[in-house]
Protein backbone atom coordinates (compact mmCIF):
# COMPACT_ATOMS: atom_id res chain seq x y z
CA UNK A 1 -16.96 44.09 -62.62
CA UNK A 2 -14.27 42.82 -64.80
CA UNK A 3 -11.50 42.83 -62.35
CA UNK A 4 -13.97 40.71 -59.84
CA UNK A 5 -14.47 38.21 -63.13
CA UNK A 6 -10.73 38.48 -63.49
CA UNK A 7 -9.75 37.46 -59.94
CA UNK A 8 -12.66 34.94 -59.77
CA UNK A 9 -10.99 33.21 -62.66
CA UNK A 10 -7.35 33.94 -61.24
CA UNK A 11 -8.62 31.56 -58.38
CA UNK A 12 -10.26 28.54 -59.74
CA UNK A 13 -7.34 28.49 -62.07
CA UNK A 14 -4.84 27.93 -59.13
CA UNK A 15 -7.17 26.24 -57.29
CA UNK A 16 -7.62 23.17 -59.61
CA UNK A 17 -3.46 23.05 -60.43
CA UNK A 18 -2.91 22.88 -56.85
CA UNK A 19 -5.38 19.72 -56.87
CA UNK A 20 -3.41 17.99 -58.95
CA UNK A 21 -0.69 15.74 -58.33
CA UNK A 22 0.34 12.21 -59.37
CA UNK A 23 3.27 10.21 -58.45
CA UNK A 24 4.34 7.57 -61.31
CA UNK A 25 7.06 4.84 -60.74
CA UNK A 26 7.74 2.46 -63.76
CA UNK A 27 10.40 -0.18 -63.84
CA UNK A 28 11.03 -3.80 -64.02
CA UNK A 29 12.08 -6.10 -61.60
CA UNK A 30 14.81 -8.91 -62.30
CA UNK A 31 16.48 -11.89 -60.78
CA UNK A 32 19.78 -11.13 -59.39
CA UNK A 33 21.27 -14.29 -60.14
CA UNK A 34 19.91 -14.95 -63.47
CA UNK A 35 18.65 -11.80 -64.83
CA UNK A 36 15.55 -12.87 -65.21
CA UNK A 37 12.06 -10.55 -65.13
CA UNK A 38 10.08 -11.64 -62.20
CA UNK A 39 7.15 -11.90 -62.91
CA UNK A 40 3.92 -11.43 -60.38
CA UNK A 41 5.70 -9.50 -57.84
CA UNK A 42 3.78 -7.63 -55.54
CA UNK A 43 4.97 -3.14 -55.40
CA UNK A 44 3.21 -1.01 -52.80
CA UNK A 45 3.57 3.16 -51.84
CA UNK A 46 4.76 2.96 -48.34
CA UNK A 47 4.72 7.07 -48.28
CA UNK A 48 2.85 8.24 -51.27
CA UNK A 49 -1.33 7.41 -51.05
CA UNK A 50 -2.58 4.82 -53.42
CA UNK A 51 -6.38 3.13 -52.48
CA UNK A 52 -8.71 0.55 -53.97
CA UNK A 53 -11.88 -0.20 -53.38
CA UNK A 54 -11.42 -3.95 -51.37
CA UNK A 55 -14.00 -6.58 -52.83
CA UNK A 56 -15.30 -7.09 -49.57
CA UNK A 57 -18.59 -6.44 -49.05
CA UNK A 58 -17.69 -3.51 -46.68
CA UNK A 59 -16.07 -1.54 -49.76
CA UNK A 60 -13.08 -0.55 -47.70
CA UNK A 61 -10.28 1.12 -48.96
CA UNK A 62 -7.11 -0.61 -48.75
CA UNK A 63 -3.47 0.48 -49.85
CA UNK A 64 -3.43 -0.90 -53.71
CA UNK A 65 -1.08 -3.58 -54.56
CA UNK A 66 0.48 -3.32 -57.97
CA UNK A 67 1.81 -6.49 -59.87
CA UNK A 68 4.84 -7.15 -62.87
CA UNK A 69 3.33 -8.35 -65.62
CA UNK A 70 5.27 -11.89 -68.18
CA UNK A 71 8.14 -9.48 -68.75
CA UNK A 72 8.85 -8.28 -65.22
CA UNK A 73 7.90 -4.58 -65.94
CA UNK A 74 5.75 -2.75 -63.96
CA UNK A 75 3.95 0.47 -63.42
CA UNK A 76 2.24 2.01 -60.43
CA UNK A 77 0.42 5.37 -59.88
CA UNK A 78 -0.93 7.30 -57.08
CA UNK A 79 -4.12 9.23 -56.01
CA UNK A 80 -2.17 11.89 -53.79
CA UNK A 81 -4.08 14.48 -54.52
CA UNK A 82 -3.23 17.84 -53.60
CA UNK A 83 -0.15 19.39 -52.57
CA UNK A 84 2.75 17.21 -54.28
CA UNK A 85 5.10 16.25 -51.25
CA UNK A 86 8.91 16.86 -51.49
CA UNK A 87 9.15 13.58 -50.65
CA UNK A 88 11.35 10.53 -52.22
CA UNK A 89 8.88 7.70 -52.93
CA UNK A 90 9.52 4.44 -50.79
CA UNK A 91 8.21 1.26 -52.36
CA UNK A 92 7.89 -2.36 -51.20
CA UNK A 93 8.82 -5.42 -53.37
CA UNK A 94 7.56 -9.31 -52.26
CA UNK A 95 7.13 -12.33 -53.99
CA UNK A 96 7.55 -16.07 -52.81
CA UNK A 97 10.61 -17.23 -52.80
CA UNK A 98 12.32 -14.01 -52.75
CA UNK A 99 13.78 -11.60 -50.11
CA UNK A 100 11.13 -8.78 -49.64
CA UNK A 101 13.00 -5.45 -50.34
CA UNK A 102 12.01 -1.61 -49.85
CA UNK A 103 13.40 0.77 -52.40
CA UNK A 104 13.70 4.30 -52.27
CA UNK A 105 13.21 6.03 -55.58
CA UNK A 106 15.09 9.26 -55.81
CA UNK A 107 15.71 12.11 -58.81
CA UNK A 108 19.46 10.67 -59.57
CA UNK A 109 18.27 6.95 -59.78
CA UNK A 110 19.50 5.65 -63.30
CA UNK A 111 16.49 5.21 -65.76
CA UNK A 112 16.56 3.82 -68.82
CA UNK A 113 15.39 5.19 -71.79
CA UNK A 114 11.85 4.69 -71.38
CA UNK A 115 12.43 6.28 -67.72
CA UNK A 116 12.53 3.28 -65.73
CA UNK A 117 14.08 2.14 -63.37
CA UNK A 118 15.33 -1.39 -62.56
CA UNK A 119 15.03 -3.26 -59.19
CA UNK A 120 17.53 -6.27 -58.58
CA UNK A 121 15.45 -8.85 -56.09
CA UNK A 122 17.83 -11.92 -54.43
CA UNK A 123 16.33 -15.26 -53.87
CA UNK A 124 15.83 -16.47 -50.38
């Protein structure tokens, strides 16, 4: 009886880690002729899952949109749940008057020291 109560626990255990899995990307985005932050530009997942709730009446979900806030900083998260993918996250960057530009975030990208990273956009 014990060792069923044992392996019954054994399971949920690595049942819920394996349900667990969030992809973070933080960083600011700048001007590349001025240095500037930009600010209100538009980050999307292109690989990694990330839904909200549209304000339609339909409640559809749609890919979630993430925004920099006054100083150009930004921070997105996902709802992948599940198995966490071996992946490198890709990411989309848009704002008027800008080139739109899709960044790959990989393990050796330089971070600062509040691990983030910093994305140089170029004016159209």
């Amino acid at each position: 009886m014990k060792l069923k109560i044992f392996l019954v626990g054994i399971l949920i255990s690595l049942t819920l880690q394996s349900c667990d899995c969030w992809m973070m990307v933080t960083g600011h985005i700048i001007d590349s002729q001025t240095n500037d932050p930009v600010i209100d530009a538009q980050i999307e997942f292109l690989n990694v899952k990330s839904t909200d709730h549209s304000k339609s009446s339909d409640s559809v979900k749609v890919n979630r949109v993430f925004k920099t806030d006054s100083l150009g900083r930004f921070s997105m998260l996902s709802n992948n749940y599940g198995h966490c993918p071996d992946l490198d996250i890709k990411i989309k960057i848009w704002k008027d008057g800008y080139k739109t530009r899709e960044f790959v975030v990989t393990k050796g990208i330089p971070r600062n020291e509040l691990n983030e990273i910093t994305i140089i956009l170029e004016k159209q």
